[in-house]
Protein backbone atom coordinates (compact mmCIF):
# COMPACT_ATOMS: atom_id res chain seq x y z
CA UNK A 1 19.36 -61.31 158.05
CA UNK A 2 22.65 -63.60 158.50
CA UNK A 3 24.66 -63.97 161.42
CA UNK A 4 27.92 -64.32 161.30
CA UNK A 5 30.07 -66.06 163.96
CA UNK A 6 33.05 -64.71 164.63
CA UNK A 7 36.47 -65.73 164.18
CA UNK A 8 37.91 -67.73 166.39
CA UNK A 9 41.31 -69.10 167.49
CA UNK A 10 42.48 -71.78 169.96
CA UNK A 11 44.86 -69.99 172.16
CA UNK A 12 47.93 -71.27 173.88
CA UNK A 13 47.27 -70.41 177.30
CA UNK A 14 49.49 -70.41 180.54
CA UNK A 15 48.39 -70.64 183.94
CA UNK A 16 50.67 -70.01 186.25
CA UNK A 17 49.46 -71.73 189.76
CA UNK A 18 47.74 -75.27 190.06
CA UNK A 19 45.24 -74.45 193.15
CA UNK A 20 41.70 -74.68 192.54
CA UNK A 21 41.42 -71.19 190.72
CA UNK A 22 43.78 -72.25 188.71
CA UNK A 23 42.51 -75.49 187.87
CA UNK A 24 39.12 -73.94 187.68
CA UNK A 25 40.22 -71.82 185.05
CA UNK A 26 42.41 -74.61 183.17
CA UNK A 27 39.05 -76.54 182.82
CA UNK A 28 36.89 -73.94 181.87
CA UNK A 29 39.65 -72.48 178.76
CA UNK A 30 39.64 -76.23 178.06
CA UNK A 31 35.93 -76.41 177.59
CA UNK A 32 36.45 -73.46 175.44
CA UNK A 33 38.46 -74.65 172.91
CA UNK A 34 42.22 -73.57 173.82
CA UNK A 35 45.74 -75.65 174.65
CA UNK A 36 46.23 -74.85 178.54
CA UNK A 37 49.47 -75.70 180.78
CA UNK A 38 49.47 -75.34 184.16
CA UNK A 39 52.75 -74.10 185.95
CA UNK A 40 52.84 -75.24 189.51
CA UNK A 41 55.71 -73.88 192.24
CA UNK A 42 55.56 -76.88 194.45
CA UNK A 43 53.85 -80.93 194.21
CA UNK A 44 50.36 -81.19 195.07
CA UNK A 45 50.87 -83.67 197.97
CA UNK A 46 51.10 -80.84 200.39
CA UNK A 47 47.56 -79.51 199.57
CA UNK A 48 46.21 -78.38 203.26
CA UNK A 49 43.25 -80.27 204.36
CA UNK A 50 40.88 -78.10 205.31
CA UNK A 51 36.84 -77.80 204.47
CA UNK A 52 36.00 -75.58 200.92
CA UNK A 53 32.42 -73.94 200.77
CA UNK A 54 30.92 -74.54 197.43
CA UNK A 55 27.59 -72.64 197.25
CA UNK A 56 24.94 -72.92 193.98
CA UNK A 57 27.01 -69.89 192.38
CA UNK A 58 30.54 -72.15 191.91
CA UNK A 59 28.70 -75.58 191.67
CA UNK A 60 26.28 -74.94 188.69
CA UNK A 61 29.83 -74.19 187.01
CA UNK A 62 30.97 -77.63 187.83
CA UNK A 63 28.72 -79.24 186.24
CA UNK A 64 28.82 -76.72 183.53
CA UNK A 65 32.16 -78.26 182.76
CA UNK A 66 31.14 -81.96 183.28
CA UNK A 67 32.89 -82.16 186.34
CA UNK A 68 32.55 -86.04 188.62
CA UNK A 69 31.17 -83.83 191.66
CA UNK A 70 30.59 -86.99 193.73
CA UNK A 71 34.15 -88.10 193.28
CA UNK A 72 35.28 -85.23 195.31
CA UNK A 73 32.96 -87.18 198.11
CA UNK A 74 30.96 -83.66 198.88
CA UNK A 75 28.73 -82.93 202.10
CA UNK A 76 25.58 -81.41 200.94
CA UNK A 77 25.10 -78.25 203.48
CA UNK A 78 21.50 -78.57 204.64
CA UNK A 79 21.75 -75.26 207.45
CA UNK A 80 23.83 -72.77 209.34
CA UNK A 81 23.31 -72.95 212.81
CA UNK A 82 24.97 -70.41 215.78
CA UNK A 83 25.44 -71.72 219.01
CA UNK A 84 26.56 -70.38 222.32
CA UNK A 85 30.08 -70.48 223.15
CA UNK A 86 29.80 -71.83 226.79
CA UNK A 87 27.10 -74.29 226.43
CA UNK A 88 27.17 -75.01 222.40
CA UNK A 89 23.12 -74.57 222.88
CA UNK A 90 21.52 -73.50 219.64
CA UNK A 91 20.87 -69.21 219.29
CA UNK A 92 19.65 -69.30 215.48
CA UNK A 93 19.83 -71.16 212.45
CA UNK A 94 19.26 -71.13 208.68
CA UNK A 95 17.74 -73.34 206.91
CA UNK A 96 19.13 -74.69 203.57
CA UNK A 97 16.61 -77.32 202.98
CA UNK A 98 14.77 -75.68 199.99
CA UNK A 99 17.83 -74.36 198.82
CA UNK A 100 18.42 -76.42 195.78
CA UNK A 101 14.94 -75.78 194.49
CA UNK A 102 15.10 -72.38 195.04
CA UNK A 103 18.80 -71.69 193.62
CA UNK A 104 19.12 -74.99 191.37
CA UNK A 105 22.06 -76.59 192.93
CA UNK A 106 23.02 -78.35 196.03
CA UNK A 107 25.22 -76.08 198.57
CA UNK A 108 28.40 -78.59 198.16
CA UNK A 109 31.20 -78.80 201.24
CA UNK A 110 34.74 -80.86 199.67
CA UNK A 111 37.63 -81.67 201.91
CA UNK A 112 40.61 -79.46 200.13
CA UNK A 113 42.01 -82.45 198.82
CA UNK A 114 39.13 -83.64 197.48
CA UNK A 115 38.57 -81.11 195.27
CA UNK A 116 41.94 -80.34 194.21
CA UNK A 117 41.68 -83.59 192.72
CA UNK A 118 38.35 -83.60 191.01
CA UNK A 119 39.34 -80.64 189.50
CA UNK A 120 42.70 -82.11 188.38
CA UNK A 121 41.32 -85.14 186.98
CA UNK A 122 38.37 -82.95 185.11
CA UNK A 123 41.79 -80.92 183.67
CA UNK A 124 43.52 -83.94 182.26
CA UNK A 125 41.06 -86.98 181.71
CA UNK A 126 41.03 -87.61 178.01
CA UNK A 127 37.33 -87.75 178.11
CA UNK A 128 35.27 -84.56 177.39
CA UNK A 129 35.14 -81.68 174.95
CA UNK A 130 38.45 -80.40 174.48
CA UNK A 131 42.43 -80.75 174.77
CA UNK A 132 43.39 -81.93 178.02
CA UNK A 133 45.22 -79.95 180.29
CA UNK A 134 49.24 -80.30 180.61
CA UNK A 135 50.15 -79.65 184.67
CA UNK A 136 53.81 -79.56 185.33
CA UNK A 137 55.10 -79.28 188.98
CA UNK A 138 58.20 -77.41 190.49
CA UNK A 139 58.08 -74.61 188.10
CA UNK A 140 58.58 -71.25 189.93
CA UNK A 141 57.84 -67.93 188.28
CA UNK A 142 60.36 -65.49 188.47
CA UNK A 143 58.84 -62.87 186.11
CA UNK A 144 56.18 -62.34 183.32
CA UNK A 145 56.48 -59.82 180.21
CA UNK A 146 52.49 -59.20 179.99
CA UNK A 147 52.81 -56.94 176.71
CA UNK A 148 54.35 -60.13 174.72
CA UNK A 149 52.90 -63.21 176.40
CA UNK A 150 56.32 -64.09 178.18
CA UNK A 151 56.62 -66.43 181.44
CA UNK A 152 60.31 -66.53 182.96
CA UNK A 153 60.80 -69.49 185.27
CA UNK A 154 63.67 -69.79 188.20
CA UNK A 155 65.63 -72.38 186.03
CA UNK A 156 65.71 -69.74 183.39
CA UNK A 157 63.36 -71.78 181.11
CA UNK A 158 60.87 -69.48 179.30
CA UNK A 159 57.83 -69.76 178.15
CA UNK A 160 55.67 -68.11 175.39
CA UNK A 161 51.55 -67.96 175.62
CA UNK A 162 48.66 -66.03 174.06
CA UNK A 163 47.23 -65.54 177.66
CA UNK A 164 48.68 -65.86 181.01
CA UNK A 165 46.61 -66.49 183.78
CA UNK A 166 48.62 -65.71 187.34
CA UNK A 167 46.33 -67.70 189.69
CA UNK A 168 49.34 -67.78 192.01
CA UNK A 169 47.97 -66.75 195.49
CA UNK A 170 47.68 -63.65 197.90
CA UNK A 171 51.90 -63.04 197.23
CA UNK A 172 51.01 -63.46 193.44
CA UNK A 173 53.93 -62.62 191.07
CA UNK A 174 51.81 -62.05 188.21
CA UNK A 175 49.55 -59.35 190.13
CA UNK A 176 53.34 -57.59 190.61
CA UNK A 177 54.18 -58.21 187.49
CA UNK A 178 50.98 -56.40 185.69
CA UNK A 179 51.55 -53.26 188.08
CA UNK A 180 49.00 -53.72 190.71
CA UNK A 181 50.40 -52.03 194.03
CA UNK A 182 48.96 -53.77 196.91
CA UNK A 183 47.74 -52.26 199.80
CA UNK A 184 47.55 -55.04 202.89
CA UNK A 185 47.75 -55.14 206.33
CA UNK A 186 47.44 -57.77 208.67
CA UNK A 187 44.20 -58.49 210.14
CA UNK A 188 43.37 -58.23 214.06
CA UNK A 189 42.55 -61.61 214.12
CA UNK A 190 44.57 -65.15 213.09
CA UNK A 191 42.97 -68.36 212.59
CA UNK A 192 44.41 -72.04 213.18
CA UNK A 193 42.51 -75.08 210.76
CA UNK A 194 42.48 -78.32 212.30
CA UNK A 195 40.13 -81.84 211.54
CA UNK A 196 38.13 -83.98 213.52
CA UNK A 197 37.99 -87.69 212.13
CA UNK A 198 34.63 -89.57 212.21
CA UNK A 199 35.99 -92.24 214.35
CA UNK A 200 36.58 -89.95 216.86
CA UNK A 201 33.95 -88.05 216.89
CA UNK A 202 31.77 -91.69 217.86
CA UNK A 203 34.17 -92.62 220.53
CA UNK A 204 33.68 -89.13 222.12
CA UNK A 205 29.56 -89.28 222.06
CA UNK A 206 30.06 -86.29 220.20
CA UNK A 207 28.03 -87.32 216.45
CA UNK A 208 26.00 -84.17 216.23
CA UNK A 209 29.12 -82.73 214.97
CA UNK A 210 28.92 -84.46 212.11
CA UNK A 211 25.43 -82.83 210.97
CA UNK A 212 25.60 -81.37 207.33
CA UNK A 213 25.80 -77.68 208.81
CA UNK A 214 28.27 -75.23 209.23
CA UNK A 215 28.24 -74.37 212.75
CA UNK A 216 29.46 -71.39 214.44
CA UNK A 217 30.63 -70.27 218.04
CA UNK A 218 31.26 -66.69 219.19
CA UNK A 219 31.65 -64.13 216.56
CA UNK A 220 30.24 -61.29 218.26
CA UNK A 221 31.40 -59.35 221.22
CA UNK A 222 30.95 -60.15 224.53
CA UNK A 223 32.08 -59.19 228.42
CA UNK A 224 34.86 -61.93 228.21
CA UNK A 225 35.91 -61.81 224.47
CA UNK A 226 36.29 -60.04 221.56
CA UNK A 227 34.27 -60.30 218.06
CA UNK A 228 37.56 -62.08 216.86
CA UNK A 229 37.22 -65.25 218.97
CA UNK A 230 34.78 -67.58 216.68
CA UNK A 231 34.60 -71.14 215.91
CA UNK A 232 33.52 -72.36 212.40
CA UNK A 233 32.90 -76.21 212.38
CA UNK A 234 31.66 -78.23 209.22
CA UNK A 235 32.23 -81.94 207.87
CA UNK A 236 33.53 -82.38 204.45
CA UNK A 237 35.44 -85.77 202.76
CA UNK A 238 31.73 -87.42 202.66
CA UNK A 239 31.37 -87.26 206.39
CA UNK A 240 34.58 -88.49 207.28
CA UNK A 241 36.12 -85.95 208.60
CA UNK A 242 35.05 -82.53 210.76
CA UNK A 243 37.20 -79.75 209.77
CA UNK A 244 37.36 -76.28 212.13
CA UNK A 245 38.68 -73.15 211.86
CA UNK A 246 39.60 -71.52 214.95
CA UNK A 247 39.56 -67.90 214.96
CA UNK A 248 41.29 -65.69 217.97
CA UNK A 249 42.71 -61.83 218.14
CA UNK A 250 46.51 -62.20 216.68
CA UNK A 251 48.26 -60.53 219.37
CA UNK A 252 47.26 -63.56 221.08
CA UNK A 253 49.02 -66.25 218.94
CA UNK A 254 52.59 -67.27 218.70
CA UNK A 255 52.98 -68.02 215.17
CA UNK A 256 54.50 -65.73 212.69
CA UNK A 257 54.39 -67.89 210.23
CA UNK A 258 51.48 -69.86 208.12
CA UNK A 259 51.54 -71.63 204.78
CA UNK A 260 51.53 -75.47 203.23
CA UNK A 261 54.51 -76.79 204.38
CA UNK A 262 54.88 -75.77 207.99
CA UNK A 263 55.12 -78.11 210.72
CA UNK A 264 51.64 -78.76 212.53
CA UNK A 265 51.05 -77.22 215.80
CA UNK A 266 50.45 -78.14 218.76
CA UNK A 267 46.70 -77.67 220.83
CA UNK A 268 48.02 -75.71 223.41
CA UNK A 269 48.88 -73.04 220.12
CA UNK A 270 44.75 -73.11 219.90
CA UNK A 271 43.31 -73.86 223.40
CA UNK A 272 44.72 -70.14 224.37
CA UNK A 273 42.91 -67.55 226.16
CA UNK A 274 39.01 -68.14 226.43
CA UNK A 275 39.35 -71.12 223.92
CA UNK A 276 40.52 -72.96 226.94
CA UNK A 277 38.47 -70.93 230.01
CA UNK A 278 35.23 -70.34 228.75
CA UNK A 279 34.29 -72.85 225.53
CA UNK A 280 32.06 -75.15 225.97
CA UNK A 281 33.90 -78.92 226.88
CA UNK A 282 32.10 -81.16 223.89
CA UNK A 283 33.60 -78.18 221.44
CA UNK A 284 36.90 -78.10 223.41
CA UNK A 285 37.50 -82.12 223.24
CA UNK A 286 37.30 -82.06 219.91
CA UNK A 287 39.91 -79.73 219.38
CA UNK A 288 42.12 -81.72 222.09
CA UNK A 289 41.05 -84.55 220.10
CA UNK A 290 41.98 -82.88 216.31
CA UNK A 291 45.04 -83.38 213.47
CA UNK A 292 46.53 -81.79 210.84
CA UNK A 293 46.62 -78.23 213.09
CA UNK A 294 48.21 -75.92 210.74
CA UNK A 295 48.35 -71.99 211.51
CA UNK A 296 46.92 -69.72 209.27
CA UNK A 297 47.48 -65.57 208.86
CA UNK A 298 44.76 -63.66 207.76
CA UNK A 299 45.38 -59.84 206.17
CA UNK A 300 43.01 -57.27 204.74
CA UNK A 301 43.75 -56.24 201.25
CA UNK A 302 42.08 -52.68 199.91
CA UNK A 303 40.60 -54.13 196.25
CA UNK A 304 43.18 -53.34 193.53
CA UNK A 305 43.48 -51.10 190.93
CA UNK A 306 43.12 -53.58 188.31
CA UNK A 307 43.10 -57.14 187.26
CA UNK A 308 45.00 -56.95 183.88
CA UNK A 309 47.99 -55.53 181.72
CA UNK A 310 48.38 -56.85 177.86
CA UNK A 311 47.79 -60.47 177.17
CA UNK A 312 48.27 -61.68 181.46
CA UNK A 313 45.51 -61.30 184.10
CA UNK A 314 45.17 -62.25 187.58
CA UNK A 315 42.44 -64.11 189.68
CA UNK A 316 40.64 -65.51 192.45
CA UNK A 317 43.41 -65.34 195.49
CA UNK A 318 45.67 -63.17 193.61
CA UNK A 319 42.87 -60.82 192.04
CA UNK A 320 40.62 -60.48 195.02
CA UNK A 321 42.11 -61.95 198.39
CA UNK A 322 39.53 -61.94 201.04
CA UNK A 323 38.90 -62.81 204.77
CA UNK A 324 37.04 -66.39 205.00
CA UNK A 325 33.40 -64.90 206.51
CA UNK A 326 31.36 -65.48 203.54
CA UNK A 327 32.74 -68.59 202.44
CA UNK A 328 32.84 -67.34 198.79
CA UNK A 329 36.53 -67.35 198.33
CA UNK A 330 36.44 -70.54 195.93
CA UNK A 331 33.21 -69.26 194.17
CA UNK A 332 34.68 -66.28 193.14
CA UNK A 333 37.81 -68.41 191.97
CA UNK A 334 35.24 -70.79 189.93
CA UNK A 335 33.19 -67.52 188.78
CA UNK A 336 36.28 -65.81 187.65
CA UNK A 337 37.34 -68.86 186.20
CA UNK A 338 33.83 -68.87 184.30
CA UNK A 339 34.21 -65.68 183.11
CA UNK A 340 37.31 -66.02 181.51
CA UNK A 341 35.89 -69.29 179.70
CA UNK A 342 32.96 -66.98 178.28
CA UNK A 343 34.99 -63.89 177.11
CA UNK A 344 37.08 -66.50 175.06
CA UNK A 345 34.43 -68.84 173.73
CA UNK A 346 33.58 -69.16 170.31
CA UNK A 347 30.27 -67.08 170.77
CA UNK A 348 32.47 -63.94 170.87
CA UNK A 349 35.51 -62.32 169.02
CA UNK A 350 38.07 -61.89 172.02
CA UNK A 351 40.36 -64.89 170.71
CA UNK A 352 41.56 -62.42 167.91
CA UNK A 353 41.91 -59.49 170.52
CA UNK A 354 43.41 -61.13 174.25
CA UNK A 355 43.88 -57.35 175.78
CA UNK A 356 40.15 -56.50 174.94
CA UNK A 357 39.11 -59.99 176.26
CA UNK A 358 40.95 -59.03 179.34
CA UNK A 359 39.22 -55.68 180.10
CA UNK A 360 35.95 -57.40 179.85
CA UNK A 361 36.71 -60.38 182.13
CA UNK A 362 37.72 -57.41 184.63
CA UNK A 363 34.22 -55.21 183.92
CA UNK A 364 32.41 -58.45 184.57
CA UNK A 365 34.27 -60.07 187.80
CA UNK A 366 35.74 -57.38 189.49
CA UNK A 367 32.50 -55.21 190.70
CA UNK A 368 30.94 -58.57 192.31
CA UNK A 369 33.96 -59.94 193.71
CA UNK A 370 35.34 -56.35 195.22
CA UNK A 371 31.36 -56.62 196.87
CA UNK A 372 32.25 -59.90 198.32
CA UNK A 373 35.63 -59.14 199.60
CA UNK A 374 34.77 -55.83 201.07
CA UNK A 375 31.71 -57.78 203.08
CA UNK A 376 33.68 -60.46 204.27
CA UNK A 377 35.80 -58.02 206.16
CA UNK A 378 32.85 -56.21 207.29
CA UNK A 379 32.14 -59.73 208.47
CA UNK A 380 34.96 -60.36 210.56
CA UNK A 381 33.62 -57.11 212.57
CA UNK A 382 29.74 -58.48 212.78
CA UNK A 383 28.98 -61.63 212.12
CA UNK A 384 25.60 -60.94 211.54
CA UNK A 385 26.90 -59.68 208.19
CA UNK A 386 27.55 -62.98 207.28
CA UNK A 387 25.41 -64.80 204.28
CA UNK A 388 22.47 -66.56 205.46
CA UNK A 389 22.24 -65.02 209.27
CA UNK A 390 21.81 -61.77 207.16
CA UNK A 391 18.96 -62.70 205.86
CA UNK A 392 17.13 -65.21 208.03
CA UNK A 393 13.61 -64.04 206.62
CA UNK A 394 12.21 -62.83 203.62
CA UNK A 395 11.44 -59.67 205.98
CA UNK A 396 14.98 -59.55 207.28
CA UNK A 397 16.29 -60.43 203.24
CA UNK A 398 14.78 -57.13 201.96
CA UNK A 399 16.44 -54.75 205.21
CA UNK A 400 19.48 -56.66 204.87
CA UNK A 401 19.76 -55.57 200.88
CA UNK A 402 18.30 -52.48 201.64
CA UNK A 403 21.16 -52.02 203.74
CA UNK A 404 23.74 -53.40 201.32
CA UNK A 405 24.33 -56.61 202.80
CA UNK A 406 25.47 -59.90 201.09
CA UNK A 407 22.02 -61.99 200.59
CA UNK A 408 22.14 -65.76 199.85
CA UNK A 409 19.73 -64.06 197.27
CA UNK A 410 22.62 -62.39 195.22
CA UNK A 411 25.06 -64.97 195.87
CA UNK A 412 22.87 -67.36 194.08
């Protein structure tokens, strides 16, 4: 008996949004054979510098791709720990220490910036398999034409593709353009990311907040504060640099506004309400002590109808937009990214047939990345929902999936 492999086609792809997803997903069509040019509304330079989870599930796909994971200077996670919010004394932890032999890969933290750029230097190095990328800057999308592989750009220049990949954010064009009606609110609680540099951190006697753990404070309800006051605390940039995100109810902040480019705020925006009463004074100098503060407005979307339409697809931020309290956001990015670099390999036919391609990244990706979003909002209710303090036994694993909870067991 013969096997035949079938046909196959280098594609002229388009994707349309230069954030990690997107560069994710130019590398991985890369690996796979095709011509890929990245579209990209604004310059990279104003990339926000904040901390990126990278558990086993998005880093075995790095190196999948032959991707210089060191030079994006990653903190290898080694536990989770939750600590009291007056005292910062330790109330549990997880341990990640046998993580990489159980799940194969390290648990990798970047700096945003970081990894923006290992992934743009993977995209466009002339070494490895495969055409490197084209990335053009300033090019905003106005409109897409899904059924004939059509990108319109503000300047009127158009721009013709066998797939289109909108991997253009939470107010994604593309996801518009392909008929998905979104249905989003804005979330009862805001959060505000600020860093912590490792100088500091020595001159305040404060170096245990440089341990290779993400730390948490509050997150559950109490007498004097809601669930939606928590503190999530982790280094990235190899150590360099702490970076926080500071989470409060958002009738409580002042900003209406969040995004790349907006002016930094001050600490008095974050030391508000029992940030500034009742947290503990190591965690609260920090914060008086922190840069780069830059607001941030969270909203719940419902999961959407679908992920495709003709020869264009959506994902990661634009497909499945989620609250941060599972720290899969850029996983499911890299795994959609994946995906897509399957479905149009040479081991399969899709590269003759881009709709049927389509439907089959969106029967692979969007069941376990509707799962994820869904539990990070139930996350941002309980935060014993969240990966890790699910599960903090093998006892505790099998209630928690019993009860259909995230496990660090299916997030592997």
């Amino acid at each position: 008996m013969t096997y035949s492999v079938p046909e196959f086609s280098s594609l002229k792809i388009a994707v349309i949004g230069g954030g990690l997803g997107g560069l994710a997903a130019a590398l991985a069509l890369r690996r796979a054979g095709h011509r890929v040019k990245v579209y990209e509304r604004r310059d990279f330079n104003v990339e926000v510098g904040a901390s990126i989870s990278c558990a086993a599930n998005g880093t075995q796909w790095l190196h999948e791709w032959g991707v210089d994971v060191e030079s994006g200077r990653p903190v290898i996670l080694m536990k989770l720990v939750m600590r009291e919010w007056e005292t910062s004394k330790i109330l549990n932890q997880y341990d990640l220490s046998g993580y990489e032999a159980e799940w194969g890969n390290v648990y990798n933290m970047f700096h945003r910036q970081d990894m923006h750029k290992m992934l743009l230097d993977s995209c466009t190095s002339e070494q490895g398999m495969g055409e490197p990328v084209e990335v053009v800057v300033d090019h905003i999308c106005e409109t897409v034409d899904p059924e004939n592989g059509i990108v319109t750009f503000r300047d009127g220049q158009t721009v013709h593709a066998d797939l289109i990949i909108g991997s253009d954010g939470i107010r994604s064009v593309i996801r518009s353009q392909i008929g998905v009606v979104a249905d989003v609110k804005s979330a009862p609680q805001t959060c505000y990311r600020c860093n912590v540099k490792k100088d500091v951190l020595s001159e305040l006697g404060l170096e245990w907040a440089a341990d290779p753990a993400i730390q948490f404070w509050g997150g559950m309800p109490h007498p004097e504060r809601s669930q939606y006051y928590k503190i999530v605390m982790s280094p990235c940039a190899g150590g360099d640099i702490v970076s926080f995100y500071c989470f409060m109810p958002t009738e409580l902040t002042s900003h209406t506004q969040e995004g790349f480019v907006f002016k930094e705020v001050p600490v008095s925006d974050i030391l508000a309400g029992a940030f500034d009463s009742t947290l503990s004074p190591d965690v609260k100098s920090l914060l008086e002590n922190s840069v780069e503060r830059k607001p941030w407005r969270l909203y719940v979307h419902q999961p959407y109808s679908h992920w495709y339409k003709g020869r264009a697809c959506i994902l990661g931020d634009a497909a499945h937009p989620m609250m941060p309290h599972q720290s899969q956001g850029a996983c499911m990015a890299i795994e959609d990214a994946a995906a897509l670099g399957l479905v149009f390999s040479r081991k399969y036919g899709f590269t003759k047939d881009v709709e049927a391609g389509l439907a089959m990244y969106q029967a692979i990706r969007k069941p376990r990345a509707t799962r994820v979003q869904q539990s990070s909002t139930r996350a941002l209710e309980n935060l014993n929902e969240r990966i890790g303090f699910s599960s903090l036994t093998a006892h505790d694993a099998a209630i928690a999936a019993a009860a259909g909870k995230l496990t660090v067991n299916e997030m592997k």
